[in-house]
Protein backbone atom coordinates (compact mmCIF):
# COMPACT_ATOMS: atom_id res chain seq x y z
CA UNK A 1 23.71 -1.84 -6.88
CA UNK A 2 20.69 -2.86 -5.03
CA UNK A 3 18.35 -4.02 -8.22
CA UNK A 4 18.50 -7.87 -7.14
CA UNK A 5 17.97 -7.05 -3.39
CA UNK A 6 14.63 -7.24 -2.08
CA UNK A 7 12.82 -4.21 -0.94
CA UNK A 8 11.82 -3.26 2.74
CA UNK A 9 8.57 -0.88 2.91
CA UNK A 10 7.87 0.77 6.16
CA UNK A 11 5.18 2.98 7.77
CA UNK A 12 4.38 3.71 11.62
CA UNK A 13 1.77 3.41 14.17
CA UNK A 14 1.22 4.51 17.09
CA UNK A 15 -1.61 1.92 17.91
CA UNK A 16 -0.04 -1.74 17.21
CA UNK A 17 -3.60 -3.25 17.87
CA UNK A 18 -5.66 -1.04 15.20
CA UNK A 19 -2.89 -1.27 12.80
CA UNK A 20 -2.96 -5.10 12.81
CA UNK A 21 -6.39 -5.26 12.30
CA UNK A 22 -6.56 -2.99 9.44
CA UNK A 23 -3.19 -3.79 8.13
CA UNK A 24 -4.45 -7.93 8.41
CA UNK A 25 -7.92 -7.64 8.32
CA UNK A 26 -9.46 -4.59 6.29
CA UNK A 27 -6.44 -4.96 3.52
CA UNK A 28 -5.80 -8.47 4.05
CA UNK A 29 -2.30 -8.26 4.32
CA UNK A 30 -1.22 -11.44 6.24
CA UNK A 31 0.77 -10.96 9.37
CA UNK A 32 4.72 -12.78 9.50
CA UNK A 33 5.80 -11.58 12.71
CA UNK A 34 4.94 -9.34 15.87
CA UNK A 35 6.78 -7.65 18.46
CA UNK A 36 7.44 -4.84 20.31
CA UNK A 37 9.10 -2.52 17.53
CA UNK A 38 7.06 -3.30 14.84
CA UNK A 39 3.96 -5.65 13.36
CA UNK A 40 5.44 -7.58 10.15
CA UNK A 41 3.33 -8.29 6.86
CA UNK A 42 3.76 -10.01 3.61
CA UNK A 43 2.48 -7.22 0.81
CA UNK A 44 2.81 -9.41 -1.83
CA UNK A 45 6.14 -10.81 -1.41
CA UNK A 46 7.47 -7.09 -0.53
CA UNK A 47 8.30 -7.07 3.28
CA UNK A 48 5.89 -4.33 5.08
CA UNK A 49 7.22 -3.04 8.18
CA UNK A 50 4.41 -1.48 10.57
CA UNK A 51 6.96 0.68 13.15
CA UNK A 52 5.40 1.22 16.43
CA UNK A 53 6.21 4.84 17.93
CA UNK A 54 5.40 7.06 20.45
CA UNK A 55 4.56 9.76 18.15
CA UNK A 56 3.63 10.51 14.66
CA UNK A 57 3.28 13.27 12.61
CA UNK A 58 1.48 11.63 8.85
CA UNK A 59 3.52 12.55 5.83
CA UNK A 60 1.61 15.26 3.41
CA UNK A 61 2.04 12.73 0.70
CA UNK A 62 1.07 9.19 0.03
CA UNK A 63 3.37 6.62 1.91
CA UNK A 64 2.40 3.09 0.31
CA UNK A 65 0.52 2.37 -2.59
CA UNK A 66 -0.90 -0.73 -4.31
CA UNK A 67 -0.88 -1.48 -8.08
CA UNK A 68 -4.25 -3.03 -8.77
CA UNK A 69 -5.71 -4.42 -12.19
CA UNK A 70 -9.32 -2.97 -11.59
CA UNK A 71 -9.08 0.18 -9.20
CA UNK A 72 -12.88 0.40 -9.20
CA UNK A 73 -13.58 -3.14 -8.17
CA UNK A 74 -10.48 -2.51 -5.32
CA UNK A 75 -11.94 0.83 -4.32
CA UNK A 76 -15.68 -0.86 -3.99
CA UNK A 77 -14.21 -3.83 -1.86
CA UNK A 78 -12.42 -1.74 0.36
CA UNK A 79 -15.30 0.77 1.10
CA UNK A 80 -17.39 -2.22 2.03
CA UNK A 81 -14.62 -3.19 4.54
CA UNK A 82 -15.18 0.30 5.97
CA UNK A 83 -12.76 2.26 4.03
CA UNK A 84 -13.27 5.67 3.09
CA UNK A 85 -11.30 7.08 -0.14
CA UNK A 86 -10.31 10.22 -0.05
CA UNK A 87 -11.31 13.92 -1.89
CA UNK A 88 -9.24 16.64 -2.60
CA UNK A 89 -11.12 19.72 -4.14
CA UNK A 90 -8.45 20.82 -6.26
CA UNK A 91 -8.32 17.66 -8.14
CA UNK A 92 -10.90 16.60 -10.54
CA UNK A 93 -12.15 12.72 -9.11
CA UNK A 94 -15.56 10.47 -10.08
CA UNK A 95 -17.55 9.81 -7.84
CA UNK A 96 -15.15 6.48 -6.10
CA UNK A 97 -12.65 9.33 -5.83
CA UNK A 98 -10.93 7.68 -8.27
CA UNK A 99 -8.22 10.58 -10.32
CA UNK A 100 -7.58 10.00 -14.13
CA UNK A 101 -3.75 11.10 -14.26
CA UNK A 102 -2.68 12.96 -17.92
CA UNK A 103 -0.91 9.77 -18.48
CA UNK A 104 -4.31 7.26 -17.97
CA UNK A 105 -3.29 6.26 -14.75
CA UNK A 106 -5.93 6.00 -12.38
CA UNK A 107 -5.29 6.72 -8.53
CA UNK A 108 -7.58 6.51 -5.52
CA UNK A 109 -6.34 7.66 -2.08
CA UNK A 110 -7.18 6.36 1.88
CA UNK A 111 -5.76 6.38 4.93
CA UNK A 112 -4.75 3.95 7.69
CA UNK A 113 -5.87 4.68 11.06
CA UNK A 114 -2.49 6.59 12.16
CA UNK A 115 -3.58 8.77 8.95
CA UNK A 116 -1.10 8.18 7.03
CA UNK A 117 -2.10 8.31 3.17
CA UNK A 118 -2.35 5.02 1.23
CA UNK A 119 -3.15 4.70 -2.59
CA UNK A 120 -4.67 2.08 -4.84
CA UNK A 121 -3.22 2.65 -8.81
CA UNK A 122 -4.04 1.03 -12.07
CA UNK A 123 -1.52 1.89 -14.86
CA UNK A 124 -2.93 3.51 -18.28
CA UNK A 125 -2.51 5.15 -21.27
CA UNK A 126 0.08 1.84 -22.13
CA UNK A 127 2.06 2.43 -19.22
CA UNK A 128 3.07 -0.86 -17.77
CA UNK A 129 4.68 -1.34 -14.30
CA UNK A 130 8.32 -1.45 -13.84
CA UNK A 131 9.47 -4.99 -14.38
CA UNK A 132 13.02 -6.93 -14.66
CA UNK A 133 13.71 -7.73 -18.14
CA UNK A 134 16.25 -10.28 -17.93
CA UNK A 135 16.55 -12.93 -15.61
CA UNK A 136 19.23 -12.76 -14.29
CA UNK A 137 18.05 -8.56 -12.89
CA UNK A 138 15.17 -10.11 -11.74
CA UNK A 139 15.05 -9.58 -7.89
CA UNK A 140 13.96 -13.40 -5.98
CA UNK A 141 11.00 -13.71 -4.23
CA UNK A 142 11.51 -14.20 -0.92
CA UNK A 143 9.12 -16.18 1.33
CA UNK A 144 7.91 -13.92 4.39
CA UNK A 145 6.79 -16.86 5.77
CA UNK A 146 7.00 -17.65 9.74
CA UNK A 147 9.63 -20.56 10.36
């Protein structure tokens, strides 16, 4: 029912201020849109919703995540924008932080200043993202732009 509608991603902040400059600056997300429930970015084409609350309690798992074609080369340029990846001591991870998943798949884990967990992923092993086959399942690209 909803495979030609375009998704909405959301995450929260309780600081509107930091969260546009590391949503816009450190990621490089560009901003659409500010007000006082939320900060608005283009991810891509996806609509990312930045919700501004009073509280927040982060998630225990990752809440957005980026597939990238070199995670190494995306871990390195974030960390030199001040990023710090993640380590988990349970899970095996080189020394980027970078986890090899049994499947290939290669995931590296941060967090935004609210802490909520971010991930970069490159698919492996011949696993190949998701993707509309025909054209007429393909969900449109809408333009985020500001009118």
């Amino acid at each position: 029912m909803l495979q030609s509608h375009a998704l909405v991603a959301f995450v929260a902040t309780t600081d509107p201020p930091r969260a546009r400059k590391f949503f816009g600056k450190t990621l490089g997300l560009r901003l659409v849109s500010e007000d006082s429930f939320a900060l608005v970015f283009d991810a891509a084409g996806t609509m990312l919703r930045v919700a501004t609350v009073q509280e927040l309690q982060p998630a225990g798992y990752t809440v957005l995540g980026w597939l990238v074609p070199d995670i190494k080369k995306a871990v390195r340029a974030l960390q030199r924008r001040g990023v710090e990846f993640r380590r988990y001591e349970w899970m095996p991870q080189d020394e980027l932080g970078i986890w090899t998943a049994p499947g290939g798949a290669q995931v590296a884990w941060f967090g935004d200043p609210d802490g909520n967990t971010l991930s970069l992923t490159q698919m492996g092993g011949g696993a190949k993202p998701a993707r509309a086959t025909s054209k007429s399942a393909r969900p449109r690209r809408r333009s985020l732009r500001k009118k």
